[in-house]
N, C-alpha and C. Protein backbone atom coordinates (compact mmCIF):
# COMPACT_ATOMS: atom_id res chain seq x y z
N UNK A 1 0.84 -1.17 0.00
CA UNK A 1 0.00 0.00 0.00
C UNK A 1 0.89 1.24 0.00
N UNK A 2 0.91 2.57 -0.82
CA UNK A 2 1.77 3.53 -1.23
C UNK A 2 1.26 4.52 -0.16
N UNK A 3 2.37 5.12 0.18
CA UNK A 3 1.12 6.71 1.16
C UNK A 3 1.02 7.89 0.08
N UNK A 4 -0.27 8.37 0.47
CA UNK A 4 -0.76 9.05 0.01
C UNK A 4 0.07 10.31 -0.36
N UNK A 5 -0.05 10.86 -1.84
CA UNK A 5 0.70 11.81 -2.69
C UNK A 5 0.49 13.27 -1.73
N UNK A 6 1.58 13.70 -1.36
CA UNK A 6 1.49 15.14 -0.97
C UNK A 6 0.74 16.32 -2.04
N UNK A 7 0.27 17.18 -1.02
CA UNK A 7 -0.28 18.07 -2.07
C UNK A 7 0.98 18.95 -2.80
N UNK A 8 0.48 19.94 -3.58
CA UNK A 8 1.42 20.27 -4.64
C UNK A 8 1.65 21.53 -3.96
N UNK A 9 3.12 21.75 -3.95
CA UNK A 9 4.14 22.75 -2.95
C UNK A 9 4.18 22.55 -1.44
N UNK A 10 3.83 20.92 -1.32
CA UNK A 10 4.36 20.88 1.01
C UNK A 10 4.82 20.10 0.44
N UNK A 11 6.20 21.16 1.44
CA UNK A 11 7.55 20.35 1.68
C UNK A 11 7.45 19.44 2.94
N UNK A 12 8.58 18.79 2.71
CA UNK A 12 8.33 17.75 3.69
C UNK A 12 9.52 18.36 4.65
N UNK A 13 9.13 17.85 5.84
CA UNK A 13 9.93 18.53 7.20
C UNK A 13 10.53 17.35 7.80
N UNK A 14 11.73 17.97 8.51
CA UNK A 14 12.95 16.98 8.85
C UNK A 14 12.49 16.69 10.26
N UNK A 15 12.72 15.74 11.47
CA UNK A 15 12.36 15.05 12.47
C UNK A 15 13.17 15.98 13.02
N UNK A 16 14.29 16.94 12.51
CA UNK A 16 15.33 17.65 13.73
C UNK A 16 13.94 18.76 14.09
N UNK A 17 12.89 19.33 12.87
CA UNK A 17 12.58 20.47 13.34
C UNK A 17 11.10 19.93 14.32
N UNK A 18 11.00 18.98 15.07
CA UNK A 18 9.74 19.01 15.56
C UNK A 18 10.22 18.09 17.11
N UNK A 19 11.36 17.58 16.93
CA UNK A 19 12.06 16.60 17.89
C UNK A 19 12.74 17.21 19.27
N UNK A 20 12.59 17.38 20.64
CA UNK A 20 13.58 17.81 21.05
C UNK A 20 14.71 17.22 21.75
N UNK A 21 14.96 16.15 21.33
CA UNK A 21 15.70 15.17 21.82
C UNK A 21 16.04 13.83 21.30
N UNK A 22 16.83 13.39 20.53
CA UNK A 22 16.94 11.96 19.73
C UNK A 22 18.18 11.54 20.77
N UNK A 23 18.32 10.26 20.93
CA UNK A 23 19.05 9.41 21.46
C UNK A 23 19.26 8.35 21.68
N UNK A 24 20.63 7.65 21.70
CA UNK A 24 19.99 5.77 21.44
C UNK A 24 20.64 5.66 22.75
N UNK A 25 20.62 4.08 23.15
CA UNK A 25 21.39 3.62 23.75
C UNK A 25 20.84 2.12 24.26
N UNK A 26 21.73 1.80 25.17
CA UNK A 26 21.65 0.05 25.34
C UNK A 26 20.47 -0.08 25.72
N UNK A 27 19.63 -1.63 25.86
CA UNK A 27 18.63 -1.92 25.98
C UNK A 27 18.78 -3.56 26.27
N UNK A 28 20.02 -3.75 27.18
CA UNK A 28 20.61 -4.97 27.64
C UNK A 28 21.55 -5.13 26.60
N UNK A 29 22.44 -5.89 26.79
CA UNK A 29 23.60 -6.45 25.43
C UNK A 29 23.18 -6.64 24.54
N UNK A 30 22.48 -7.25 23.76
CA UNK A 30 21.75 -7.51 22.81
C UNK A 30 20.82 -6.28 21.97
N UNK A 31 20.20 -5.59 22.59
CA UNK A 31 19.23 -4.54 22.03
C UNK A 31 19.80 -2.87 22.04
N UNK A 32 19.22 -2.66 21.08
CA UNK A 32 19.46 -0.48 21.43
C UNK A 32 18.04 0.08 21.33
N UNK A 33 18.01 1.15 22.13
CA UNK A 33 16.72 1.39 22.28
C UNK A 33 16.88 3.22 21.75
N UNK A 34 15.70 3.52 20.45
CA UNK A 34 15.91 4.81 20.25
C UNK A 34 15.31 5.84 20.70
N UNK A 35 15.28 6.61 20.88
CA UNK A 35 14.30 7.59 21.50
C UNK A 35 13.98 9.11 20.87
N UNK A 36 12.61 9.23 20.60
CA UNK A 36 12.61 10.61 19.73
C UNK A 36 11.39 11.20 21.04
N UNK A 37 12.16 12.75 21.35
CA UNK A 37 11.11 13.28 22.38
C UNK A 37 10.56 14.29 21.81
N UNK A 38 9.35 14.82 21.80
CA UNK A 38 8.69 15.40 20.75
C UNK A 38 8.59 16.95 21.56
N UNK A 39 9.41 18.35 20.98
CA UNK A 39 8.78 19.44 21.49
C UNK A 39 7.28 20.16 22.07
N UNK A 40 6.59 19.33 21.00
CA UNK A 40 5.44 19.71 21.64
C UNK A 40 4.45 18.65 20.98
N UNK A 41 3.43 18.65 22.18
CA UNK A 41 2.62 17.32 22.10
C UNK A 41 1.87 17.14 20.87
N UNK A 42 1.74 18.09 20.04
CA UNK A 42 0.91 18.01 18.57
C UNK A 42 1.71 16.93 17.67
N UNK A 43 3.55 17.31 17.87
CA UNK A 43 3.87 16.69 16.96
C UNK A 43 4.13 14.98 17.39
N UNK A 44 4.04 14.93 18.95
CA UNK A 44 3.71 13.40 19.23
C UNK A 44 2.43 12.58 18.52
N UNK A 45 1.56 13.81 18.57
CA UNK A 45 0.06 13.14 17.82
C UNK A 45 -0.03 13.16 16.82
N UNK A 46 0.98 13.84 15.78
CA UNK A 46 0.93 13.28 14.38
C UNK A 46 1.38 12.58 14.09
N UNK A 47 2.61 12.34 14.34
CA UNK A 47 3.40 10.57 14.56
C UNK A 47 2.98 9.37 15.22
N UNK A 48 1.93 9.87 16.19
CA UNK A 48 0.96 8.66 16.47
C UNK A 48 0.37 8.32 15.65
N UNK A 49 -1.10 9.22 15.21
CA UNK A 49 -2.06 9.28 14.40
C UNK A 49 -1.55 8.84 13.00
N UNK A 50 -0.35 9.03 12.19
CA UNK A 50 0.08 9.12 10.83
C UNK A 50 0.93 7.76 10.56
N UNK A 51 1.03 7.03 12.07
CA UNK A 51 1.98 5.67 12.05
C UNK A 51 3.09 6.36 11.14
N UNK A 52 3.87 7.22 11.66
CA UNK A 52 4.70 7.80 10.90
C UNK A 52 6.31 7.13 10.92
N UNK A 53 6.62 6.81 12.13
CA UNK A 53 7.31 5.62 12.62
C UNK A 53 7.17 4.57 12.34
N UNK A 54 7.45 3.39 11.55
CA UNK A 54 7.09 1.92 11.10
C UNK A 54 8.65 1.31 11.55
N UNK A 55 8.12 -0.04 11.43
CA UNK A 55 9.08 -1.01 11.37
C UNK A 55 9.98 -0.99 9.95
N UNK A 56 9.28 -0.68 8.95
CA UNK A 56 9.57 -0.79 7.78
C UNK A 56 10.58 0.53 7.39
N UNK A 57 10.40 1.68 7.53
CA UNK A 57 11.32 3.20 7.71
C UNK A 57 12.05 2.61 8.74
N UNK A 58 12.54 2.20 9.34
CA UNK A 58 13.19 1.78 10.82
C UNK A 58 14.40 1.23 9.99
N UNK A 59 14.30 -0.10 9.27
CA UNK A 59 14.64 -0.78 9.15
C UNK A 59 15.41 -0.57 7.66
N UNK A 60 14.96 0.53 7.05
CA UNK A 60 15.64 1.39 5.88
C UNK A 60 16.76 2.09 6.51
N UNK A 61 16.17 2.90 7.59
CA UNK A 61 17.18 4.07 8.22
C UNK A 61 18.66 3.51 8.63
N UNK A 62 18.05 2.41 9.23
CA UNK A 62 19.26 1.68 9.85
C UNK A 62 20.12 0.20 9.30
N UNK A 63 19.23 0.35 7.94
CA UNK A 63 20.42 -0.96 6.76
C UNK A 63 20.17 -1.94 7.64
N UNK A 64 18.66 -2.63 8.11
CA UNK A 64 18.93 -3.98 9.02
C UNK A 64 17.59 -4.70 8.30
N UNK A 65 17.54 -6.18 8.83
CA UNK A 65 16.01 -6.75 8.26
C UNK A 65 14.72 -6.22 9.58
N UNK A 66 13.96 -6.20 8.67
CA UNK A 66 12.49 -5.47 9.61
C UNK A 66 11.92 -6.39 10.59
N UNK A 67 12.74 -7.66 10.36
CA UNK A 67 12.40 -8.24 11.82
C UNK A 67 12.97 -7.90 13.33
N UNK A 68 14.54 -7.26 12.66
CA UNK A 68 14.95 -6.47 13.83
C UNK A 68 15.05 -5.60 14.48
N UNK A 69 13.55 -5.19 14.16
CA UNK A 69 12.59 -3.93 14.81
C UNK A 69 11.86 -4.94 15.67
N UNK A 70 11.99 -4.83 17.00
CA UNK A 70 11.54 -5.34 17.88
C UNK A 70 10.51 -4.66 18.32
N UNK A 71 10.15 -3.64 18.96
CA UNK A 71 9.45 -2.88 19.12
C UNK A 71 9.16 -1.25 19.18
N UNK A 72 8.35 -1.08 18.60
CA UNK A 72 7.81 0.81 18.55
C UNK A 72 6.69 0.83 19.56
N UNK A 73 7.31 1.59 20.47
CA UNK A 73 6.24 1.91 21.81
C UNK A 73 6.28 4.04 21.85
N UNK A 74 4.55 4.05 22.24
CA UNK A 74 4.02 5.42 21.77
C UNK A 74 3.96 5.68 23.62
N UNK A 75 5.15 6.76 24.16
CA UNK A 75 4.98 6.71 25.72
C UNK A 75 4.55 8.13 25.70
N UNK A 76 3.37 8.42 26.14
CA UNK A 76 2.56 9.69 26.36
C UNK A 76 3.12 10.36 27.32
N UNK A 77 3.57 9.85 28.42
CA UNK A 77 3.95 10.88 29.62
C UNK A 77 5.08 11.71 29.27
N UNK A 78 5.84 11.74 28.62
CA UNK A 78 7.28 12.42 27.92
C UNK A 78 6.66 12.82 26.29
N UNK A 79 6.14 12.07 25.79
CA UNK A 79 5.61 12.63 24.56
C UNK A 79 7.06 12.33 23.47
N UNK A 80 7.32 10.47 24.03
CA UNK A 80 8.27 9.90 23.42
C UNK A 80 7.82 8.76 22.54
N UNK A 81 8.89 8.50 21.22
CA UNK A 81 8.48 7.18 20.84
C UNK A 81 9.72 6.49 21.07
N UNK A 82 9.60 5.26 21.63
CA UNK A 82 10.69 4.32 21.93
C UNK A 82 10.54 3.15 20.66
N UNK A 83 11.85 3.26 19.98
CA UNK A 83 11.92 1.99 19.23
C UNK A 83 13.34 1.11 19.66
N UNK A 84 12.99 0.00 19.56
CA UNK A 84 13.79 -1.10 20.17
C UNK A 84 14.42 -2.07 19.26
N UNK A 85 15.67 -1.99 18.66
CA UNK A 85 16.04 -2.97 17.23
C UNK A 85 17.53 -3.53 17.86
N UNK A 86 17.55 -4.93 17.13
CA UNK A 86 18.53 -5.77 17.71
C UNK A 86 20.31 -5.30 17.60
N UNK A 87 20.67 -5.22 18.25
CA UNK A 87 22.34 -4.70 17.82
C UNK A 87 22.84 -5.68 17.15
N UNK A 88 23.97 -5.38 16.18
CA UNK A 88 24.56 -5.98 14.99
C UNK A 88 25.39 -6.96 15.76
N UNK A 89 26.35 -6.19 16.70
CA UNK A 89 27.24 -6.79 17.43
C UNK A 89 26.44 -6.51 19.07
N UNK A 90 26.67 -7.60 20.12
CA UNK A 90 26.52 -7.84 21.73
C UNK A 90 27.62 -6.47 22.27
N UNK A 91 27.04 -5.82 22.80
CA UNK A 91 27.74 -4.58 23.75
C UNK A 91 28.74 -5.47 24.36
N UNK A 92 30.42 -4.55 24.00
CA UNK A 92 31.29 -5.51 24.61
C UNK A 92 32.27 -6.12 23.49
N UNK A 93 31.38 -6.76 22.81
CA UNK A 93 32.28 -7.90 22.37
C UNK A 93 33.10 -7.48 21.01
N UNK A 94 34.29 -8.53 20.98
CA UNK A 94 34.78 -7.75 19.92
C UNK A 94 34.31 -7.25 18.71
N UNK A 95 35.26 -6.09 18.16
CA UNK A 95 34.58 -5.68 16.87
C UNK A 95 33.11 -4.18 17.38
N UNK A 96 32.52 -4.36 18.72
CA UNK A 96 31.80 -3.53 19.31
C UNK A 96 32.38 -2.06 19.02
N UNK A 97 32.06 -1.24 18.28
CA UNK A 97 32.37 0.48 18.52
C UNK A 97 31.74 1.30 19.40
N UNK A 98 30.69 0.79 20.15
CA UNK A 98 30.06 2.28 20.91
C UNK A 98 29.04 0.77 21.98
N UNK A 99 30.41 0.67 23.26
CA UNK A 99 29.56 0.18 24.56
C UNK A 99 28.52 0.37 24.64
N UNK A 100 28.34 1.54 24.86
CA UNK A 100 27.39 2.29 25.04
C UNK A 100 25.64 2.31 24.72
N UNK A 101 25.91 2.13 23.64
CA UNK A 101 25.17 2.22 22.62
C UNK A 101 24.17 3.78 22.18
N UNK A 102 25.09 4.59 22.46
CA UNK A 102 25.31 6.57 22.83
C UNK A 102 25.09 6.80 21.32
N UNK A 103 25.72 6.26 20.90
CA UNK A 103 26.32 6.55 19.12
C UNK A 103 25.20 6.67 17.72
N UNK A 104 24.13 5.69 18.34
CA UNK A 104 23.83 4.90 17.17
C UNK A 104 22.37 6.10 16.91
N UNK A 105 21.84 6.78 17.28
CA UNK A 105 20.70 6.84 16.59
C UNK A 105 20.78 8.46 15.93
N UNK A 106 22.05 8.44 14.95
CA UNK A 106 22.34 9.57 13.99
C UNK A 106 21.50 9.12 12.74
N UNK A 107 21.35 8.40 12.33
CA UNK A 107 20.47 7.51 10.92
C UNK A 107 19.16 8.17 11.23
N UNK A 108 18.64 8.53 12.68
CA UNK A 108 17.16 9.05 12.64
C UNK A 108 16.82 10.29 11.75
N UNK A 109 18.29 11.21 12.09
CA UNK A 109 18.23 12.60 11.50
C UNK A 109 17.80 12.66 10.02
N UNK A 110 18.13 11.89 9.65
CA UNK A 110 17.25 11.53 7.95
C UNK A 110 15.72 11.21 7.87
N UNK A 111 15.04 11.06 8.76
CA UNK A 111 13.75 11.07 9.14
C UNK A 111 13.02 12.21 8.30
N UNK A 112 12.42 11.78 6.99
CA UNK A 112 11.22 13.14 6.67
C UNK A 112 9.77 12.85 6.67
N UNK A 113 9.39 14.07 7.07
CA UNK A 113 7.79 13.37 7.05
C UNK A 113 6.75 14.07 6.15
């Protein structure tokens, strides 16, 4: 199913200008968990309402299979969306670049909606 054709002259807007906070990090050894906090609660409810977030954009952004979108959770009290996708490499182990898992959710910034 295609989404629906924008009207003629709206531009599409970047996730930096509606976001006030992107950040990844661990989610046990195995997982990274991303986090987009929304400036103001309208633009949480269009990314609710618009399923603007998928498994499927997830899984583009970040060059992985869409099964390793584990989960997209919609947390109202912060006016956050938490997505949860499997790490390539176990925090730690060799070959690991970012313990942490601090690093990883620069791929969001390409986010248009």
């Amino acid at each position: 199913m295609r989404a629906k054709a924008r009207k003629t002259g709206e531009k599409k807007r970047s996730i930096l200008q509606v976001a006030r906070v992107i950040r990844s990090k661990n989610s046990g050894p195995f997982e990274l968990t991303l986090d987009i906090m929304f400036r103001e609660k309208r633009y949480f409810n269009l990314f609710k309402e618009k399923k603007i977030i998928t498994a499927r954009k997830i899984a583009r952004l970040y060059r992985i299979p869409e099964s390793d979108v584990l989960k997209i959770v919609y947390f109202e009290p912060s006016q956050a969306i938490k997505v949860t996708i499997k790490r390539k490499i176990p925090s730690g182990a060799p070959g690991d670049t970012d313990i942490y898992g601090a690093q990883q959710h620069v791929p969001l910034f390409n986010l248009e909606f």
